[in-house]
C-alpha atoms as a PDB file:
ATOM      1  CA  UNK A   1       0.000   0.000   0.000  1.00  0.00           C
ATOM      2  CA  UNK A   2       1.433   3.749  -1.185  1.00  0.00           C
ATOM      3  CA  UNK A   3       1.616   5.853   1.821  1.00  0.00           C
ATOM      4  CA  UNK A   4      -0.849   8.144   0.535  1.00  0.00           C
ATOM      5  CA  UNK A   5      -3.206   5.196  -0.106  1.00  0.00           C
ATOM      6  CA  UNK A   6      -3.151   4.756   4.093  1.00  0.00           C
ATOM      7  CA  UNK A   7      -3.200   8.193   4.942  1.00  0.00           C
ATOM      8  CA  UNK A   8      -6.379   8.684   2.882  1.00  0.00           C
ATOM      9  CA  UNK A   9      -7.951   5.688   4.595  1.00  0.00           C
ATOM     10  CA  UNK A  10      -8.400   6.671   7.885  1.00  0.00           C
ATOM     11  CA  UNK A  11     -11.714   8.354   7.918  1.00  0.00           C
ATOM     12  CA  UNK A  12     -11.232  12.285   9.341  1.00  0.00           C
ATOM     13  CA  UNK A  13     -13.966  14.866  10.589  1.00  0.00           C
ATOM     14  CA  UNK A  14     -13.675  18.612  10.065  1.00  0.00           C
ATOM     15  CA  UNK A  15     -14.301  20.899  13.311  1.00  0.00           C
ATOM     16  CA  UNK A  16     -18.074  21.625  12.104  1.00  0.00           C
ATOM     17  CA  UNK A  17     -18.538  17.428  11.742  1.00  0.00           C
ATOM     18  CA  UNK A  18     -17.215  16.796  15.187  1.00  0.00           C
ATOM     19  CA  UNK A  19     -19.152  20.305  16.481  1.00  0.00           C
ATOM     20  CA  UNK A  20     -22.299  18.562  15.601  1.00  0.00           C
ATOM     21  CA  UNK A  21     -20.799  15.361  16.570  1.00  0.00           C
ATOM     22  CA  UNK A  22     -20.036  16.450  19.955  1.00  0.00           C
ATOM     23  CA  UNK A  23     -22.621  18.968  20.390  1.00  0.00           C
ATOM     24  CA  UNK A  24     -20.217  21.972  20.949  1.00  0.00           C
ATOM     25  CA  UNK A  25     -19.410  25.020  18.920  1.00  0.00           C
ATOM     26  CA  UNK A  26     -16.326  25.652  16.505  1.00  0.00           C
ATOM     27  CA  UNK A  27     -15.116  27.973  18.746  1.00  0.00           C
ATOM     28  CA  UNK A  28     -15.134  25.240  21.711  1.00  0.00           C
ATOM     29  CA  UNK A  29     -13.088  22.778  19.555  1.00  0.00           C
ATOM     30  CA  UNK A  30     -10.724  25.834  18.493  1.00  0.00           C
ATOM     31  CA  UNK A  31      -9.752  26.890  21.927  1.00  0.00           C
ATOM     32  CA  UNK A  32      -9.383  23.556  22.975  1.00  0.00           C
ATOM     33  CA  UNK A  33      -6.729  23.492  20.565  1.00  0.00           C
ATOM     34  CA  UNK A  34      -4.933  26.280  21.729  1.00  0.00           C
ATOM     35  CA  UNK A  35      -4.989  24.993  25.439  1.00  0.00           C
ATOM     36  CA  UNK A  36      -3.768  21.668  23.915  1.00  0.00           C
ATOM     37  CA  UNK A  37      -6.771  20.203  25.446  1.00  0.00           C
ATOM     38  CA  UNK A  38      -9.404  18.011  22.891  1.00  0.00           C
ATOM     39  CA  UNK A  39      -8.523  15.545  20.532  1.00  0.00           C
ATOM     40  CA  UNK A  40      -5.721  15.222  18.498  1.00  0.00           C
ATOM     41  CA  UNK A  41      -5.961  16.905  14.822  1.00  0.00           C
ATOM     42  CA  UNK A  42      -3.898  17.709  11.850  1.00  0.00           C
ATOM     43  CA  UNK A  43      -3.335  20.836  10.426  1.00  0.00           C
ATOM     44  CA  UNK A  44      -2.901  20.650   6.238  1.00  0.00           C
ATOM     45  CA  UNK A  45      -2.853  23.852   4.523  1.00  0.00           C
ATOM     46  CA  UNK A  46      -4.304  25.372   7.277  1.00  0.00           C
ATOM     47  CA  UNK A  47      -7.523  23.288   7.500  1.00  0.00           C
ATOM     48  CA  UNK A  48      -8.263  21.067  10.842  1.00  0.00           C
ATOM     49  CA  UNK A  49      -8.966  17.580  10.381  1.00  0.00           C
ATOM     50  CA  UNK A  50      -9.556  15.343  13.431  1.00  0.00           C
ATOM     51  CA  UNK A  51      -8.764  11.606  12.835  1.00  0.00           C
ATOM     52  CA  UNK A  52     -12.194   9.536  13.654  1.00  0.00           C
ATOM     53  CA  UNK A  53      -9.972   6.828  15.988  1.00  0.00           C
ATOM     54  CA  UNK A  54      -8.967   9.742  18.056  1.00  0.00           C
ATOM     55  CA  UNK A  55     -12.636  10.980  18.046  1.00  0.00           C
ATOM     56  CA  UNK A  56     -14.106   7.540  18.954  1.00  0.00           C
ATOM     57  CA  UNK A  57     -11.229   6.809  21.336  1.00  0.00           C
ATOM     58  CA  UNK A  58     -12.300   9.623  23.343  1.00  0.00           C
ATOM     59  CA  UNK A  59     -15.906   9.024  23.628  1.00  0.00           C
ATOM     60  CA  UNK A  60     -14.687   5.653  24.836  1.00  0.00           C
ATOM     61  CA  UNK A  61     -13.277   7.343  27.245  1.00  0.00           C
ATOM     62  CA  UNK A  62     -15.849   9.689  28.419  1.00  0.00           C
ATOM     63  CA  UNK A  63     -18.333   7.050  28.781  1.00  0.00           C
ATOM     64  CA  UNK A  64     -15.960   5.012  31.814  1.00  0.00           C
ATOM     65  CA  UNK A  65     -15.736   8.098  34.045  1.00  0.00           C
END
């Protein structure tokens, strides 16, 4: 497998998907990321893109506290 193949394989949520998702606003998810709190995300070309294993692994998570 090419590695763009697998990096294009991992499905990826932009901040309004995981907004809705998560019930918060854009705003929430963007100053999480300034306090280095939230989910890890990648930055390309400027855009946000939040990996969906790092999404689910947090709901995971948040449901055993």
């Amino acid at each position: 497998m090419a590695i763009n193949e697998e990096r294009t394989s991992i499905p990826h949520l932009s901040p309004h998907q995981l907004a809705d998702r998560w019930h918060k606003t854009t705003g929430t998810l963007r100053n999480w990321r300034c306090q280095g709190r939230g989910p890890a995300y990648l930055k390309i070309e400027g855009g946000i893109l939040y990996p969906m294993p790092e999404v689910l692994r947090i709901e995971e998570e948040s449901m055993n506290v």
